[in-house]
PDB file of N, CA and C in Angstrom:
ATOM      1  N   UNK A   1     -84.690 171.902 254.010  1.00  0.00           N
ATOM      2  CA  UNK A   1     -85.256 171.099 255.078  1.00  0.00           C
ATOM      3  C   UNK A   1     -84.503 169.774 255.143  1.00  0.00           C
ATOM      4  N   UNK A   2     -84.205 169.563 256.150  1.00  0.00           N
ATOM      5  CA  UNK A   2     -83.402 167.660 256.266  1.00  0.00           C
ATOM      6  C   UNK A   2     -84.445 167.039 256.324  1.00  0.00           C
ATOM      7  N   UNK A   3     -84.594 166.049 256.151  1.00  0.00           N
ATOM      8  CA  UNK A   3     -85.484 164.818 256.351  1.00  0.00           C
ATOM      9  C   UNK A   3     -84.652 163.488 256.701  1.00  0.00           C
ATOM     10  N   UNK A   4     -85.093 162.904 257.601  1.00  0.00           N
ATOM     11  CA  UNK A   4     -84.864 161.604 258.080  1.00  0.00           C
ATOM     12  C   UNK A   4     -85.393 160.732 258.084  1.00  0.00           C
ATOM     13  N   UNK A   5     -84.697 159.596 258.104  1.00  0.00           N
ATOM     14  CA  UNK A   5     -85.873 158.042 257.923  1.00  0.00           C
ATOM     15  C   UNK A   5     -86.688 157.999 259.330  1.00  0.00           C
ATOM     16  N   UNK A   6     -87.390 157.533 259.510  1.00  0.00           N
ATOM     17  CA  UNK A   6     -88.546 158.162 260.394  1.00  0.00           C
ATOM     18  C   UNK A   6     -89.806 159.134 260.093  1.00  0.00           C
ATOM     19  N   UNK A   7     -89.310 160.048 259.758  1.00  0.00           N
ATOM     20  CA  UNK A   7     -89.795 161.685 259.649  1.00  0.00           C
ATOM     21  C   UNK A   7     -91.297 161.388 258.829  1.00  0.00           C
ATOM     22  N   UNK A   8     -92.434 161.802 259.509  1.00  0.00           N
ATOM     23  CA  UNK A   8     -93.520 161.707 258.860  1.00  0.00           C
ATOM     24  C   UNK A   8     -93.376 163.483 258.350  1.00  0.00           C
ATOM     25  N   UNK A   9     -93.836 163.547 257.136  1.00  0.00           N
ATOM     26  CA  UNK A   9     -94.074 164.616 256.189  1.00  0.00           C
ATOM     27  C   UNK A   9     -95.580 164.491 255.560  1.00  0.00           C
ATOM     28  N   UNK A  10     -95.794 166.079 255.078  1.00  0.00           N
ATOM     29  CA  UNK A  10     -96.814 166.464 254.557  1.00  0.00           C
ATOM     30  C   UNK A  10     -96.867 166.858 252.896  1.00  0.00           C
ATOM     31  N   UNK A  11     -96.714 166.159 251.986  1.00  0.00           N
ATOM     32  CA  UNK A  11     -96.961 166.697 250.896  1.00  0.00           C
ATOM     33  C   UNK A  11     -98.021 167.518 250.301  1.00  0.00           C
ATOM     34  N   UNK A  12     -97.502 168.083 248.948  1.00  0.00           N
ATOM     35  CA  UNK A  12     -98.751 169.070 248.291  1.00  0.00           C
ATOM     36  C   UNK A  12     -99.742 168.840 247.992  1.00  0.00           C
ATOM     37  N   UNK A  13     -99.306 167.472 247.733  1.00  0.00           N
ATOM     38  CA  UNK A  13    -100.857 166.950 246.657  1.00  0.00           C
ATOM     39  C   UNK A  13    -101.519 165.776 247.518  1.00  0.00           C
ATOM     40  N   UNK A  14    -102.811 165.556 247.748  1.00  0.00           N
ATOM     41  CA  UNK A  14    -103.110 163.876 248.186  1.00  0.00           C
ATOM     42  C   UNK A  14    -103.066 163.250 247.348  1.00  0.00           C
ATOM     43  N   UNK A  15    -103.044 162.205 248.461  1.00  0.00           N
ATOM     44  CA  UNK A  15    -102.913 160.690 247.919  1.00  0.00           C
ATOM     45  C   UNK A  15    -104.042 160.275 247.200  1.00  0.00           C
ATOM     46  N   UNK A  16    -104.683 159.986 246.317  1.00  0.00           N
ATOM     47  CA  UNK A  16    -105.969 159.371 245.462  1.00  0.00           C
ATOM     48  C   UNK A  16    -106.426 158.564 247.183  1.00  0.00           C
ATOM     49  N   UNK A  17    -106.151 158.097 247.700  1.00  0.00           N
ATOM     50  CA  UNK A  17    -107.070 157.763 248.683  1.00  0.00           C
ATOM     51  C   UNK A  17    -108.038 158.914 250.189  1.00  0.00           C
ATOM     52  N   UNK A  18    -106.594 159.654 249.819  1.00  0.00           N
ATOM     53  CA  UNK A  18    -107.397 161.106 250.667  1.00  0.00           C
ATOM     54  C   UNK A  18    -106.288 161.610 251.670  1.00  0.00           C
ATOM     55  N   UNK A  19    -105.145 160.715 251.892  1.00  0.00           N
ATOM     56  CA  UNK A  19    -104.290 160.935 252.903  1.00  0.00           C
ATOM     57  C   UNK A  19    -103.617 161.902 252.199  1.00  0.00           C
ATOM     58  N   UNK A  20    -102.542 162.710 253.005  1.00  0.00           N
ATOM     59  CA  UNK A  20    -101.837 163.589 253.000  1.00  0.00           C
ATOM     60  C   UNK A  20    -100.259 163.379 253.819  1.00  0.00           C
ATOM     61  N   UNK A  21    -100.433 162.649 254.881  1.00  0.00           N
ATOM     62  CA  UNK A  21     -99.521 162.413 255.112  1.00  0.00           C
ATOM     63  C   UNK A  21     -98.791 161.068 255.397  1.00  0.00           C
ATOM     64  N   UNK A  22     -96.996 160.939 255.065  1.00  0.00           N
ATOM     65  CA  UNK A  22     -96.431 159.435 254.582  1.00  0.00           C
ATOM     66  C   UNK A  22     -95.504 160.103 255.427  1.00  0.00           C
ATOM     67  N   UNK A  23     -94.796 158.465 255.425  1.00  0.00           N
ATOM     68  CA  UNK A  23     -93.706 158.253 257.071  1.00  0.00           C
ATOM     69  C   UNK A  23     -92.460 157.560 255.588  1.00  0.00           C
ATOM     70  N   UNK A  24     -91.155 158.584 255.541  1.00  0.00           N
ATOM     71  CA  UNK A  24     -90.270 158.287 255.258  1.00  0.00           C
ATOM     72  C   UNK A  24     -89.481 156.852 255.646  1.00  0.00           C
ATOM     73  N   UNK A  25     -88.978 155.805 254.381  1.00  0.00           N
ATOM     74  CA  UNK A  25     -88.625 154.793 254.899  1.00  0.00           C
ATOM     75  C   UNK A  25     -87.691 154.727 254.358  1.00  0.00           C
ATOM     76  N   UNK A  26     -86.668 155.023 253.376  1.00  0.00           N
ATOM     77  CA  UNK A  26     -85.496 154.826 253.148  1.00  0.00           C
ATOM     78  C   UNK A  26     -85.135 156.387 252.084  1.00  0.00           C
ATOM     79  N   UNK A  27     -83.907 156.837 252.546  1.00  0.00           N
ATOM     80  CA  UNK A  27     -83.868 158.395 252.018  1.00  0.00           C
ATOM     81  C   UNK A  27     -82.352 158.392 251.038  1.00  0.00           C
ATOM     82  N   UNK A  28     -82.219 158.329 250.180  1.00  0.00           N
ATOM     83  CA  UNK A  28     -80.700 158.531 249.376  1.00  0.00           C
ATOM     84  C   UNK A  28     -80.990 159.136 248.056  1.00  0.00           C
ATOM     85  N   UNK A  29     -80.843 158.636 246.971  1.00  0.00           N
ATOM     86  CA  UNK A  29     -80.824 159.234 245.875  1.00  0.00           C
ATOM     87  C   UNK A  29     -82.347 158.576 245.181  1.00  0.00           C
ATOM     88  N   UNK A  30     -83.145 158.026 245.645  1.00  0.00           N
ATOM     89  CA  UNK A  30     -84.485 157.696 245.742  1.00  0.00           C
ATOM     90  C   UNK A  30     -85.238 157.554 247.229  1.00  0.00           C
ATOM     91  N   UNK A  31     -86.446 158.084 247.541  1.00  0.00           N
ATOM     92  CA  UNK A  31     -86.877 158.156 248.963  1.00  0.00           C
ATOM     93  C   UNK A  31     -88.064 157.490 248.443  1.00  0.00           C
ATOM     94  N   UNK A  32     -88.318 156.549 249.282  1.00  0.00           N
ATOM     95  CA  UNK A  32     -89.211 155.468 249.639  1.00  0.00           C
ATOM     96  C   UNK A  32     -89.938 156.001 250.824  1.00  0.00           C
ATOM     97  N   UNK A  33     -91.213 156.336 250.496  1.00  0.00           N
ATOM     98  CA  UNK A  33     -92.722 156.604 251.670  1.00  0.00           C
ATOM     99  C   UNK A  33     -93.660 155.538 251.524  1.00  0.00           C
ATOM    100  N   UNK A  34     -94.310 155.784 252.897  1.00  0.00           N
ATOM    101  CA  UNK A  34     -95.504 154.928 252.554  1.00  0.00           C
ATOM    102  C   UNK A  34     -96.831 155.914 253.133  1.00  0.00           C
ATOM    103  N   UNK A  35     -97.930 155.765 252.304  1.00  0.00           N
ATOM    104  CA  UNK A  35     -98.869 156.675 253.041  1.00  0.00           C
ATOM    105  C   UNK A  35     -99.766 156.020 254.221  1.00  0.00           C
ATOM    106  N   UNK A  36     -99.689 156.919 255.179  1.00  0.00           N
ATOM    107  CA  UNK A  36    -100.745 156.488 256.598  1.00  0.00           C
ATOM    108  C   UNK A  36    -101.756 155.839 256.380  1.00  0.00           C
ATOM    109  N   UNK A  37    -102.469 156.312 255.239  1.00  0.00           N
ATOM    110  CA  UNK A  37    -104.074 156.359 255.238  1.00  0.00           C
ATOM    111  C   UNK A  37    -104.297 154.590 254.882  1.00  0.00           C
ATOM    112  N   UNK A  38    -103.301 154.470 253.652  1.00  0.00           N
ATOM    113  CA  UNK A  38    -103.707 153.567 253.380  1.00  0.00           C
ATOM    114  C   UNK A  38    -102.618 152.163 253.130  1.00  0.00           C
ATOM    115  N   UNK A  39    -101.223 152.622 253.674  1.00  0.00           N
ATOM    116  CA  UNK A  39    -100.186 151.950 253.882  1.00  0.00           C
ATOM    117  C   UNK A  39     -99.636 151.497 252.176  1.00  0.00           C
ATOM    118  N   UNK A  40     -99.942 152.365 251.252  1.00  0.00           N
ATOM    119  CA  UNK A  40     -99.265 152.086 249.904  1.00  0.00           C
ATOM    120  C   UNK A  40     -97.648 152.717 250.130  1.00  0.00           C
ATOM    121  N   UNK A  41     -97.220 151.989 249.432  1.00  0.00           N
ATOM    122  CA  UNK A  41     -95.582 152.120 249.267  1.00  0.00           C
ATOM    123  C   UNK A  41     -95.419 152.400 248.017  1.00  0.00           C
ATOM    124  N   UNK A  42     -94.530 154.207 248.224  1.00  0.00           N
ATOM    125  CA  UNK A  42     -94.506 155.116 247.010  1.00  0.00           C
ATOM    126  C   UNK A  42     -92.438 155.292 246.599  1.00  0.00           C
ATOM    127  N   UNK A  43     -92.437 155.115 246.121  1.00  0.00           N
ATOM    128  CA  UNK A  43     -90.928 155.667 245.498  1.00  0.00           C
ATOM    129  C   UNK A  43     -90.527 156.502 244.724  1.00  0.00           C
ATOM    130  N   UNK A  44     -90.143 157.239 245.202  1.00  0.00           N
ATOM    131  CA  UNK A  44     -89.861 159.201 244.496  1.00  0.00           C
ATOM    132  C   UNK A  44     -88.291 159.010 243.973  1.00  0.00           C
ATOM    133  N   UNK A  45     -88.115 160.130 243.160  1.00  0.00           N
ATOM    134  CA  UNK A  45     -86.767 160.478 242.833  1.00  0.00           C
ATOM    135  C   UNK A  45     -86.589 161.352 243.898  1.00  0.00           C
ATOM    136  N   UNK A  46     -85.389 161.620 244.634  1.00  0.00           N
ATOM    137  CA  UNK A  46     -85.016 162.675 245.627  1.00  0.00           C
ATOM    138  C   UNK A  46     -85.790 164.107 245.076  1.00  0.00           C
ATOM    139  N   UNK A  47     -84.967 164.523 244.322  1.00  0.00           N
ATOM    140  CA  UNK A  47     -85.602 165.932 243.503  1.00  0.00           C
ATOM    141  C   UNK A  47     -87.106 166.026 243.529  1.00  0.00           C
ATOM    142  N   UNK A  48     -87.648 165.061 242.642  1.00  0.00           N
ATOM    143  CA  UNK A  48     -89.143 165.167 243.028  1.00  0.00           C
ATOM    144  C   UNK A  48     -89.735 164.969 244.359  1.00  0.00           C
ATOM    145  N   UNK A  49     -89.243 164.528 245.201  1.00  0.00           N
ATOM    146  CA  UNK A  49     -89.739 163.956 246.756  1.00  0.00           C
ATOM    147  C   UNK A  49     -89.662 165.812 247.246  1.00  0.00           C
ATOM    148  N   UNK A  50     -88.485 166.390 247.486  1.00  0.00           N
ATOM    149  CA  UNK A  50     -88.064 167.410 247.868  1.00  0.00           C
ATOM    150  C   UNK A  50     -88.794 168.495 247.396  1.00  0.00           C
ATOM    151  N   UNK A  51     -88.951 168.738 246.218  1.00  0.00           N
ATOM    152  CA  UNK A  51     -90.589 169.532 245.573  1.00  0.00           C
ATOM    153  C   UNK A  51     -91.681 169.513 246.087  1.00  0.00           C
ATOM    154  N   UNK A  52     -91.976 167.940 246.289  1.00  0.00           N
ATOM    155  CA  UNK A  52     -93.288 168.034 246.672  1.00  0.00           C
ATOM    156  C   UNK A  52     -93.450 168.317 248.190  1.00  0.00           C
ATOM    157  N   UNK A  53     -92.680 167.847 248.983  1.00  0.00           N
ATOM    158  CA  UNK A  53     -92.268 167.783 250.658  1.00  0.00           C
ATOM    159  C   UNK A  53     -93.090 169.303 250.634  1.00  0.00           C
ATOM    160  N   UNK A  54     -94.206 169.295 251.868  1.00  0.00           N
ATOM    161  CA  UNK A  54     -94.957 171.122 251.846  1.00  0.00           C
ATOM    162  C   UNK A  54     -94.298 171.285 253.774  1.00  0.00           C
ATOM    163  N   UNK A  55     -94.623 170.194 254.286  1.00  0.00           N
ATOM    164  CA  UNK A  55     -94.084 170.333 255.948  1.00  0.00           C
ATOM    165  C   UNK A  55     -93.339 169.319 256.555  1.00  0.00           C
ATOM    166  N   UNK A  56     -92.967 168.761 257.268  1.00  0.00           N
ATOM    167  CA  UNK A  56     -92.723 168.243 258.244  1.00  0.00           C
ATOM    168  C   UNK A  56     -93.656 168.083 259.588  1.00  0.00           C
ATOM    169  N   UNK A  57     -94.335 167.158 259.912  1.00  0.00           N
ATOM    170  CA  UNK A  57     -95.101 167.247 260.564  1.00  0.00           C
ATOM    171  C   UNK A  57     -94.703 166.545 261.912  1.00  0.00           C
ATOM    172  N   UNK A  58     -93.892 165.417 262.043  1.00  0.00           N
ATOM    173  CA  UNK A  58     -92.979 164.604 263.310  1.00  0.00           C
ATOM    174  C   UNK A  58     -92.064 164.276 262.811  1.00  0.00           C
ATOM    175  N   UNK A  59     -90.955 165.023 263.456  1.00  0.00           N
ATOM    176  CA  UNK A  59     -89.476 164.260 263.284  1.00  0.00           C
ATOM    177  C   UNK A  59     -89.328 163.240 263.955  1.00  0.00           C
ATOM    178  N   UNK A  60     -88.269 162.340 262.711  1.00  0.00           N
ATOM    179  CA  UNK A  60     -87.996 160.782 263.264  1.00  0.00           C
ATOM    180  C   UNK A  60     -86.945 160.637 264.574  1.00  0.00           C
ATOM    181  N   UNK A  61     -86.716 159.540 265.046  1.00  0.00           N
ATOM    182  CA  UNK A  61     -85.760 159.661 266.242  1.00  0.00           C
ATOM    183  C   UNK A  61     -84.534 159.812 264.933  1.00  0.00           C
ATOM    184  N   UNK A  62     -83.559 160.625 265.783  1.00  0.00           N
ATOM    185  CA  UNK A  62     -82.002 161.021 265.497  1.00  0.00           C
ATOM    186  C   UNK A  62     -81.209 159.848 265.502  1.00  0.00           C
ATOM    187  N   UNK A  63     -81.504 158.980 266.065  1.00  0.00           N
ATOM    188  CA  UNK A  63     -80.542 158.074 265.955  1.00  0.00           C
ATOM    189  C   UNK A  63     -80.477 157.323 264.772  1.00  0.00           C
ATOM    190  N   UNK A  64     -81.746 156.933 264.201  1.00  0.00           N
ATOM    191  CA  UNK A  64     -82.066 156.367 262.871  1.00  0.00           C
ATOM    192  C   UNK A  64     -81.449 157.051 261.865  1.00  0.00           C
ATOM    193  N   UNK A  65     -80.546 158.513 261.637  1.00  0.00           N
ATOM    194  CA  UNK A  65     -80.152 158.898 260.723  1.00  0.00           C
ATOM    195  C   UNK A  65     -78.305 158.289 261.116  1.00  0.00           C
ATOM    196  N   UNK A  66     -77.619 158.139 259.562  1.00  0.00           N
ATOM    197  CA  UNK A  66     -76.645 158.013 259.422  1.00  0.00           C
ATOM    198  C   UNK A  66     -75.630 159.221 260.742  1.00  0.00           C
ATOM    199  N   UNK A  67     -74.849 158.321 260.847  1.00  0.00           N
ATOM    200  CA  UNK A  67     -73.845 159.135 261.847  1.00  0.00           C
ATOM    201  C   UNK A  67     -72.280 160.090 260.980  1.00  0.00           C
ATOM    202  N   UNK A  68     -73.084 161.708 261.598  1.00  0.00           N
ATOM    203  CA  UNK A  68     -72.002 162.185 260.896  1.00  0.00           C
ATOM    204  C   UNK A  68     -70.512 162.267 261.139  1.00  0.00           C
ATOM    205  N   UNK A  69     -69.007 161.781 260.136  1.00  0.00           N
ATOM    206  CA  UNK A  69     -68.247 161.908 260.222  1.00  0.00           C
ATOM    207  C   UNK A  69     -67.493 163.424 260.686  1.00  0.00           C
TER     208      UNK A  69
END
């Protein structure tokens, strides 16, 4: 699955507050979310982010992703 900065996703597990779904904010070799519900700011290792990732629920605008060479 690609993911983009933008891209709201659905993980496996909730959030201790009840949300489920976080809006991708910075994506490289650590991905930075924040959850909807309650606007906490989470920081994953890629690998673990990518595990847990269950959907994609709105893709971000295209332009916000790096431009491919």
């Amino acid at each position: 699955m690609e993911i983009r900065i933008g891209d709201i996703v659905r993980l496996r597990k909730k959030h201790p507050c009840g949300g489920d779904q976080w809006q991708v904010l910075s994506f490289g070799v650590d991905v930075k979310i924040k959850c909807f519900t309650c606007q906490r700011l989470v920081l994953l290792d890629r690998g673990v982010f990518e595990r847990r990732v269950k959907d994609a629920v709105l893709r971000g605008d295209a332009s916000a992703s790096p431009a491919a060479d």
